[in-house]
Protein backbone atom coordinates (compact mmCIF):
# COMPACT_ATOMS: atom_id res chain seq x y z
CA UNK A 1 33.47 40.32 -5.55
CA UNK A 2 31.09 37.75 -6.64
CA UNK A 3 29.51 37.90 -10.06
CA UNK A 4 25.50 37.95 -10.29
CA UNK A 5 24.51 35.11 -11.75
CA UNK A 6 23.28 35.27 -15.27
CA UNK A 7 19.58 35.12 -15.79
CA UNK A 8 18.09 32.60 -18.33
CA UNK A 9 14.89 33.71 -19.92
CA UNK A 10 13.44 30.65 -21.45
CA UNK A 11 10.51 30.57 -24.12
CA UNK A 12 7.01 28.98 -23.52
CA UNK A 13 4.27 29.38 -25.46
CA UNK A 14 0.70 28.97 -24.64
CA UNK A 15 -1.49 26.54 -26.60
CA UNK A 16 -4.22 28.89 -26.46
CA UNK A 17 -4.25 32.56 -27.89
CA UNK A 18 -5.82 34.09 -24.88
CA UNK A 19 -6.41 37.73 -26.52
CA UNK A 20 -8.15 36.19 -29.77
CA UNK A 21 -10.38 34.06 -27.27
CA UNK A 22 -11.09 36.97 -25.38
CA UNK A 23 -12.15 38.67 -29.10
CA UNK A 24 -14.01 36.05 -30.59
CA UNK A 25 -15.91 35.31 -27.37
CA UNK A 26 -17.03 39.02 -27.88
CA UNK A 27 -18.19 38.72 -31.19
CA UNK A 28 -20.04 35.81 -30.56
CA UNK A 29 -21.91 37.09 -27.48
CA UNK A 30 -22.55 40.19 -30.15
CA UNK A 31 -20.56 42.69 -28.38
CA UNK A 32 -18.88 45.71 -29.88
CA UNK A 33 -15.64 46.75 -27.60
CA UNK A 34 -17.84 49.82 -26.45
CA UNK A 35 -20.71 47.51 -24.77
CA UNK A 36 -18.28 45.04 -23.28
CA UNK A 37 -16.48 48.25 -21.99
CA UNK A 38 -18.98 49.72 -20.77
CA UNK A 39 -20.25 46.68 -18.84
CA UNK A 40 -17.04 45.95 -17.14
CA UNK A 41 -16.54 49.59 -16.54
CA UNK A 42 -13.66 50.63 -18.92
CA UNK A 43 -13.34 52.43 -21.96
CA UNK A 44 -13.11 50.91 -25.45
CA UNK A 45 -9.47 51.13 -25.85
CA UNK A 46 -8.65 49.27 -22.80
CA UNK A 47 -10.79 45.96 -24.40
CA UNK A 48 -9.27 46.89 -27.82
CA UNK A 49 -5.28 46.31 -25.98
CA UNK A 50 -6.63 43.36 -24.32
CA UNK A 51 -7.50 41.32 -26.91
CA UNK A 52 -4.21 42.69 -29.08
CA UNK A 53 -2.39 40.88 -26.01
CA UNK A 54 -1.16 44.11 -23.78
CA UNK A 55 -3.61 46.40 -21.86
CA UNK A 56 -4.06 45.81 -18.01
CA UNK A 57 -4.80 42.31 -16.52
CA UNK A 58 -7.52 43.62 -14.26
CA UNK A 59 -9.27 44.64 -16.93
CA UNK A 60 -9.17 41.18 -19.29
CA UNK A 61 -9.99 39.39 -15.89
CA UNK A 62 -13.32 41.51 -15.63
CA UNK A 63 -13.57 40.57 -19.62
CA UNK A 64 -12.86 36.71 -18.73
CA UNK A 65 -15.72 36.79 -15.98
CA UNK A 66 -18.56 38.93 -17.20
CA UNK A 67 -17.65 36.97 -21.07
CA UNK A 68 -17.98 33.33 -19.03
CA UNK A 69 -14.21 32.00 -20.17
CA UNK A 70 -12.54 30.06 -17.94
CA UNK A 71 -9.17 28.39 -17.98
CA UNK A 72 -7.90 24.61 -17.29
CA UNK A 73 -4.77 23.58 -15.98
CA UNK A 74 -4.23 26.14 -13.79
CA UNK A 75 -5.83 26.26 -9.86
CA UNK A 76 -9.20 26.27 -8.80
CA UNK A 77 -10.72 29.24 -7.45
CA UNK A 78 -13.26 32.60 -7.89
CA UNK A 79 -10.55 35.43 -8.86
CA UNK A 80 -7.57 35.02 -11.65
CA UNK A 81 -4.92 36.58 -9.81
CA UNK A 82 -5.27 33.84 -6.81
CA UNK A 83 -5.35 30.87 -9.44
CA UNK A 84 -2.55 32.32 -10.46
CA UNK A 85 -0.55 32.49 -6.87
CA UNK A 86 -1.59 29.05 -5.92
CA UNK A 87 -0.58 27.76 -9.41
CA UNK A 88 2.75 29.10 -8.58
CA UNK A 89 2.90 27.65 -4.81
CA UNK A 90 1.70 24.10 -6.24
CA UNK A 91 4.12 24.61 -8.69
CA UNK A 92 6.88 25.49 -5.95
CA UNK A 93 9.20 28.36 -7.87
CA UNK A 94 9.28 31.33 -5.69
CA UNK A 95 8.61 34.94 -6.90
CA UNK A 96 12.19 35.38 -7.19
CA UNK A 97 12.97 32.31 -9.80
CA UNK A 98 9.68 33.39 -11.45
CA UNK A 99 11.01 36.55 -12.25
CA UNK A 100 14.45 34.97 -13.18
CA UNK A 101 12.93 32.76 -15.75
CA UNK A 102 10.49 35.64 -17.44
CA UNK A 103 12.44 38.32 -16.81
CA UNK A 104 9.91 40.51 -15.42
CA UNK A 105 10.47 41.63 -12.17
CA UNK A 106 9.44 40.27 -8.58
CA UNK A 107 7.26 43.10 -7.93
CA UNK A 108 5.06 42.90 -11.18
CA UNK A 109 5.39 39.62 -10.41
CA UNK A 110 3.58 40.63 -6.99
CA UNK A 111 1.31 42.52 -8.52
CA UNK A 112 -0.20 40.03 -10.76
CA UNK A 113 -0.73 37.58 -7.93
CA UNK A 114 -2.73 40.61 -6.56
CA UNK A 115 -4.65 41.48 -9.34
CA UNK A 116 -2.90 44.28 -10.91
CA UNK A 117 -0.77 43.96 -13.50
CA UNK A 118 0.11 43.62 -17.68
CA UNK A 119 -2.05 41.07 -19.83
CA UNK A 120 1.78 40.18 -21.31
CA UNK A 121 3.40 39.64 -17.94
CA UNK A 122 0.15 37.52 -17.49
CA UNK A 123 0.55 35.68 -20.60
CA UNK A 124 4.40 34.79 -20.06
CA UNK A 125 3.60 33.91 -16.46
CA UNK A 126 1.20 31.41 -17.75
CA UNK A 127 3.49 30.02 -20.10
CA UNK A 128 5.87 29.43 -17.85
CA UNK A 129 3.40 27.86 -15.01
CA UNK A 130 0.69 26.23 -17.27
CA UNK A 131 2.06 25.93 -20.79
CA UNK A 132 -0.81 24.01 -21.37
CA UNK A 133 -4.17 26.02 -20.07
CA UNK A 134 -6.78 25.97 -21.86
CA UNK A 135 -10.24 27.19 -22.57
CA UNK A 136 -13.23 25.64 -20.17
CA UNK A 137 -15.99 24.12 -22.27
CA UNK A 138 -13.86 24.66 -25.98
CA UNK A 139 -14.88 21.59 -27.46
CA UNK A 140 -12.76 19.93 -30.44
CA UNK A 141 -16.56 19.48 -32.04
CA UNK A 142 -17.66 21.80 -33.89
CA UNK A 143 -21.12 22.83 -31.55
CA UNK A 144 -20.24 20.84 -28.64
CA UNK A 145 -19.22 23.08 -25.64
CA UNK A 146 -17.91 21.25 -23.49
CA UNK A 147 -15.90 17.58 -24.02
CA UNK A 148 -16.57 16.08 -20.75
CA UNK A 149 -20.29 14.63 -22.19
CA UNK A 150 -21.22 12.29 -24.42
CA UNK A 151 -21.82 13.93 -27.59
CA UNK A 152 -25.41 14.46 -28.75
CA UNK A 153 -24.91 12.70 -32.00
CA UNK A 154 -23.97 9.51 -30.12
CA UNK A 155 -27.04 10.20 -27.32
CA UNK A 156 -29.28 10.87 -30.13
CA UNK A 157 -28.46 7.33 -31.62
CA UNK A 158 -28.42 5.23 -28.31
CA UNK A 159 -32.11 7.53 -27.91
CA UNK A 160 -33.58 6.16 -30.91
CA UNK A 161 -32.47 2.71 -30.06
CA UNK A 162 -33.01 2.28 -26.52
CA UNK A 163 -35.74 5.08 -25.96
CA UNK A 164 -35.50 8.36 -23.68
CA UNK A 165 -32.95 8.69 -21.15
CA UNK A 166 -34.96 10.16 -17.58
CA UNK A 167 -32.16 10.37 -15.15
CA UNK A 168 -28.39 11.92 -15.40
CA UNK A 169 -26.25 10.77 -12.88
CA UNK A 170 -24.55 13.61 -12.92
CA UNK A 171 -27.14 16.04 -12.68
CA UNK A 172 -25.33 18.93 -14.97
CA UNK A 173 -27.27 21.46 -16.28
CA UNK A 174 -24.60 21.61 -19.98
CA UNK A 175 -25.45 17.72 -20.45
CA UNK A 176 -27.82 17.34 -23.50
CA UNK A 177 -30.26 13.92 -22.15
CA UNK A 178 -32.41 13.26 -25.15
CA UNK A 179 -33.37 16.40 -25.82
């Protein structure tokens, strides 16, 4: 009889505390858990186990959208649970060495990738397939949003200097031109 292989449940950790995110983006959009819940149609616990890191994955990806955060390094796309299956096909591992790796099982594993699921499973997922997500827009600045643009300090500066700046190339709506 041959013996099952032994699984090997290796540690990642995320560079980002998703839950606290989830909190602080909240407080700063001056939510109390009972108005986020009732906007993403839950109760007040459920937002309350989110952002302590359990709670149910559908309902932090409602949070995510109608609260405007956004992860990097994972795929591109409208709804969490795909980003989160074609982050696992780019990253090749099938369900089955997913779940050896974690240590939750193939069909949570499933279930995630269909938009049901456990913020933790979610969480260990990620740190297995994108150890290094992020936060869209969290700037290392303090008050600038989003990294990608030249800071306003610096536009200010060049501003003064060269005058007003009419035209952006890039035509984004989060780029501060002068203003």
């Amino acid at each position: 009889m041959a013996k099952k292989a032994a699984t090997r449940h290796t540690t990642n950790t995320l560079i980002i505390d998703l839950p606290a995110e989830l909190k602080a983006q909240r407080a700063s959009h001056g939510l109390s858990a009972e108005e986020l819940a009732c906007q993403v149609g839950c109760e007040a616990l459920d937002i309350c186990l989110v952002e302590s890191g359990n709670g149910r994955f559908e309902i932090m990806s409602r949070m995510m959208d109608r609260l405007k955060v956004d992860l990097t390094g994972i795929a591109k796309g409208i709804f969490l649970h795909e980003r989160l299956r074609d982050t696992r096909s780019r990253k090749k591992p099938s369900l089955a060495d997913l779940a050896d790796v974690t240590g939750i099982a193939e069909t949570s594993l499933a279930n995630l990738e269909r938009g049901v699921g456990r913020v933790d499973h979610f969480l260990q997922v990620l740190a297995k397939l994108a150890p290094k997500a992020g936060i869209r827009g969290k700037g290392s600045a303090a008050g600038e949003k989003d990294t990608r643009f030249t800071s306003k300090a610096l536009l200010t500066s060049v501003c003064l200097v060269f005058g007003g700046i009419d035209w952006d190339t890039c035509g984004h709506s989060g780029s501060h031109l002068c203003d």
